[in-house]
Protein backbone atom coordinates (compact mmCIF):
# COMPACT_ATOMS: atom_id res chain seq x y z
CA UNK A 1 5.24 -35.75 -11.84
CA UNK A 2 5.57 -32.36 -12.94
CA UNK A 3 3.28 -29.10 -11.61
CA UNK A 4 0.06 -28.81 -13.31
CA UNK A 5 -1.43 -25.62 -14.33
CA UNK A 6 -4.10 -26.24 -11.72
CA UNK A 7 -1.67 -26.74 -9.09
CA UNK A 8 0.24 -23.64 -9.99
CA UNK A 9 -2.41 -21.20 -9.97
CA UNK A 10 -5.51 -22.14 -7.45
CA UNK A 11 -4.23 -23.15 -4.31
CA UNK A 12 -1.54 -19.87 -5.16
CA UNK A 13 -4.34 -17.77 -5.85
CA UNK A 14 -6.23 -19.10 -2.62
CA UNK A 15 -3.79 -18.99 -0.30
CA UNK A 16 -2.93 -15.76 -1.14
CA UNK A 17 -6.23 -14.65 -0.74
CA UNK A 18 -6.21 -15.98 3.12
CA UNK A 19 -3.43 -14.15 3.65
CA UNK A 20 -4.83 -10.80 2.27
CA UNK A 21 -8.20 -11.57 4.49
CA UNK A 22 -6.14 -12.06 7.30
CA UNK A 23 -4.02 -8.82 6.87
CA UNK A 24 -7.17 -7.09 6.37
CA UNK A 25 -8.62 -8.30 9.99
CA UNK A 26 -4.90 -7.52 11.58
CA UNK A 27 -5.64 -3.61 10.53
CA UNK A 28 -9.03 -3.56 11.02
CA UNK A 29 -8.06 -4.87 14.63
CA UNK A 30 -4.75 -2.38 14.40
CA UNK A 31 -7.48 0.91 13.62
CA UNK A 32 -9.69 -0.14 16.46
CA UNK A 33 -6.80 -0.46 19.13
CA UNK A 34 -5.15 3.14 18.19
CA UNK A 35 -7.91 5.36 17.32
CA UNK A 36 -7.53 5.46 13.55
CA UNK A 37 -10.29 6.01 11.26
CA UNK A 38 -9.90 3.04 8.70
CA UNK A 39 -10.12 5.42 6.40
CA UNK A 40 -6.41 6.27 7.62
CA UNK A 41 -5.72 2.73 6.23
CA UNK A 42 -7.86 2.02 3.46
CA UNK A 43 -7.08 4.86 1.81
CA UNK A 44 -3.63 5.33 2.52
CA UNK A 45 -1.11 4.54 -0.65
CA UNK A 46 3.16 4.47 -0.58
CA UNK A 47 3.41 7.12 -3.05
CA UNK A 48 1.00 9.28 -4.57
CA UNK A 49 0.54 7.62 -8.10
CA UNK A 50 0.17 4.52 -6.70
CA UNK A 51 -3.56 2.76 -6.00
CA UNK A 52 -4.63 3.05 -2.02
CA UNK A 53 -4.61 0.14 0.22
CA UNK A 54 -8.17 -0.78 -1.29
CA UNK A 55 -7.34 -0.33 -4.66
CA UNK A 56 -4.21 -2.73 -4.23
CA UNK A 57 -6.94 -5.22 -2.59
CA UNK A 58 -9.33 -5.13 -5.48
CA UNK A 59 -6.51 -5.01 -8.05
CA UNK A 60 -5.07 -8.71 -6.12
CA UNK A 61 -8.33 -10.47 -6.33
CA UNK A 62 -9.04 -8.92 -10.09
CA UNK A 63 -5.36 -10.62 -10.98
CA UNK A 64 -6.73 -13.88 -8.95
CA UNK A 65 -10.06 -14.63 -10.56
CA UNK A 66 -8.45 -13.85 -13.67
CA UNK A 67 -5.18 -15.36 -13.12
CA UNK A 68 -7.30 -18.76 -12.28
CA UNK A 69 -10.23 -18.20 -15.28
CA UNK A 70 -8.09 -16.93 -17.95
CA UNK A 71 -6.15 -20.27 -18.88
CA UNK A 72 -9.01 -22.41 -17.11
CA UNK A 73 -11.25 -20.96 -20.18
CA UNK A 74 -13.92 -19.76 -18.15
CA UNK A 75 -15.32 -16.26 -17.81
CA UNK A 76 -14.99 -14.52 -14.13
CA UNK A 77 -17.72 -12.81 -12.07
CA UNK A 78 -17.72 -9.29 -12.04
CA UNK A 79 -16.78 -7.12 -9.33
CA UNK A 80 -18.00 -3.11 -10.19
CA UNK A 81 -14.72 -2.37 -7.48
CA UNK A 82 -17.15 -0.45 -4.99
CA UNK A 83 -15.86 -1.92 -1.82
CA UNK A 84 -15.30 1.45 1.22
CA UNK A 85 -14.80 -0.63 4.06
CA UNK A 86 -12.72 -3.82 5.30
CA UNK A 87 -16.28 -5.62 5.68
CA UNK A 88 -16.51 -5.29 2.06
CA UNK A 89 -13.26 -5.99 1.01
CA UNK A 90 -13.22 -9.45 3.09
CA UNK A 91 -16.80 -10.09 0.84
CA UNK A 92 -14.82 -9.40 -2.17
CA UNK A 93 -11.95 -11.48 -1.10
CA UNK A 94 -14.66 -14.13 0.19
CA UNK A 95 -16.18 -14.15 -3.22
CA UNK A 96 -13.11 -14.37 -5.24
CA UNK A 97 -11.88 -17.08 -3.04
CA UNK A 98 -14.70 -18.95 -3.80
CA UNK A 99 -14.73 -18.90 -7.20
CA UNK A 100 -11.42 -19.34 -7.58
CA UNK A 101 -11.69 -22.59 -4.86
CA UNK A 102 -14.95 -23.85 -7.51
CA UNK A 103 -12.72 -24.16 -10.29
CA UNK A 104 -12.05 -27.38 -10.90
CA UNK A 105 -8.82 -29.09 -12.22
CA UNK A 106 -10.73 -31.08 -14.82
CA UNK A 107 -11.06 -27.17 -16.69
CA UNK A 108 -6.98 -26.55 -16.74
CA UNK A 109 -7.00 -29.69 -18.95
CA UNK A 110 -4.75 -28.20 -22.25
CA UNK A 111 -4.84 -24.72 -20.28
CA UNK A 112 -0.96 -24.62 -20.80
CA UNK A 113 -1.74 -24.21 -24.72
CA UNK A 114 -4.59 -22.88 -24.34
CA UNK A 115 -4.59 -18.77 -26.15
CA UNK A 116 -4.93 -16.23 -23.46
CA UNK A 117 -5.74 -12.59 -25.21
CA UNK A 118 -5.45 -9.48 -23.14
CA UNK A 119 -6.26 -5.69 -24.40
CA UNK A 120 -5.23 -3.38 -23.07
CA UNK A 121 -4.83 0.88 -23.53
CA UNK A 122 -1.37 0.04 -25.61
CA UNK A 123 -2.88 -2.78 -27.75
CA UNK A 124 -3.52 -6.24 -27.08
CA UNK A 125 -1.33 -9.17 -25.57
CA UNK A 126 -1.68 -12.54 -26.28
CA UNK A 127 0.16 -15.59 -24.40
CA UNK A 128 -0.05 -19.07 -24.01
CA UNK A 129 -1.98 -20.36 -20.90
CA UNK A 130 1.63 -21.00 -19.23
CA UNK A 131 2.73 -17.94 -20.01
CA UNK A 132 -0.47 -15.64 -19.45
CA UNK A 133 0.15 -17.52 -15.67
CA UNK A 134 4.05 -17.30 -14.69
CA UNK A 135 4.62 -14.34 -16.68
CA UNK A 136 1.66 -12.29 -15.99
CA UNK A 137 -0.67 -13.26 -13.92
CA UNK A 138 1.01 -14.40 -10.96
CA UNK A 139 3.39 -11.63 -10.89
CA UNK A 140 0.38 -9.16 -11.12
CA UNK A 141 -0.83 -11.12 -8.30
CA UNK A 142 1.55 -10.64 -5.87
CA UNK A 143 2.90 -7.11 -7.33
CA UNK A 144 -0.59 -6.01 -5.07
CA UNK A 145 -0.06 -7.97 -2.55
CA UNK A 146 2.96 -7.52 -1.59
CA UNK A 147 1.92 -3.63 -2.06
CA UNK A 148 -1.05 -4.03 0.08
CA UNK A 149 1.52 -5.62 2.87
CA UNK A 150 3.92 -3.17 2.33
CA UNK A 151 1.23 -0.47 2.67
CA UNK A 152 0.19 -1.68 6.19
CA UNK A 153 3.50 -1.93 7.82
CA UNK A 154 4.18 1.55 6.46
CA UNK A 155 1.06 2.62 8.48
CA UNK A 156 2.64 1.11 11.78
CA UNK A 157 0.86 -2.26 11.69
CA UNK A 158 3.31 -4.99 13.47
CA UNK A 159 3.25 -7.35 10.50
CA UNK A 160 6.20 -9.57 9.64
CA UNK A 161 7.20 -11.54 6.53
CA UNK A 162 5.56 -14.65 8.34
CA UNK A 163 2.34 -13.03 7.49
CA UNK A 164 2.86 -12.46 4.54
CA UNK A 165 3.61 -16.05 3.66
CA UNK A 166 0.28 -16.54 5.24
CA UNK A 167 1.89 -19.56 7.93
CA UNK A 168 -0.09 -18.92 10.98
């Protein structure tokens, strides 16, 4: 049996998600036990043109719900990116989560096929369902949160690549 669309893309996108939650509560925890403002983490970035830690947050569940709706056919929920503090970051995640956990595999039926249009500022981009997913979205994915990891343990927090892979 060979790896549906479904299979490729929600329980990534969800686990994923839990993992991102879960850093989010280690440097919440990590502010609290050294005195930081979580400003000092939410807003801190790796180099100056890149997005801060919150940014990189919103940017990984904006590449989820899409990553999941996009070849699924079915139009996200809106997020107006607003979120100042890990209490509303963990909503975010929460409500991307589930969404992303309500779609059902019945809606990836053809999604492989299925046209996938992007525009963006250079013009637009158009894939197949397969490709919009390996090619784009998961990458995009994981681009922020691996960023969003990489951001924390720059800022001191004792993370290793076990959290990351989200395996306890």
């Amino acid at each position: 049996m060979s790896l549906s669309m479904y299979q490729a893309s929600v329980p990534v996108f969800a686990r994923g998600l839990s993992m991102l939650s879960k850093l989010l509560t280690k440097a919440e925890a990590h502010a609290a036990a050294n005195g930081l403002s979580p400003a000092d983490l939410l807003e801190a970035r790796l180099a100056p043109d890149m997005y801060a830690l919150t940014r990189q947050i919103q940017a990984a569940c904006d590449a989820a719900k899409f990553g999941a709706a996009r070849p699924a056919g079915i139009t996200p929920p809106s997020h107006p990116d607003t979120e100042t503090s890990f209490a509303e970051l963990q909503a975010r995640i929460k409500a991307v989560l589930d969404f992303v956990n309500g779609i059902g595999e019945a809606a990836f039926e053809g999604a492989e096929t299925r046209a996938v249009a992007l525009k963006t500022g250079s013009g637009e981009l158009s894939f197949t369902g397969q490709d919009y997913l390996t090619g784009f979205a998961l990458p995009n994915f994981f681009f922020h949160a691996v960023t969003a990891y990489d951001i924390l343990r720059h800022k001191g927090l004792p993370l290793v690549k076990r959290d990351f892979l989200n395996l306890g």
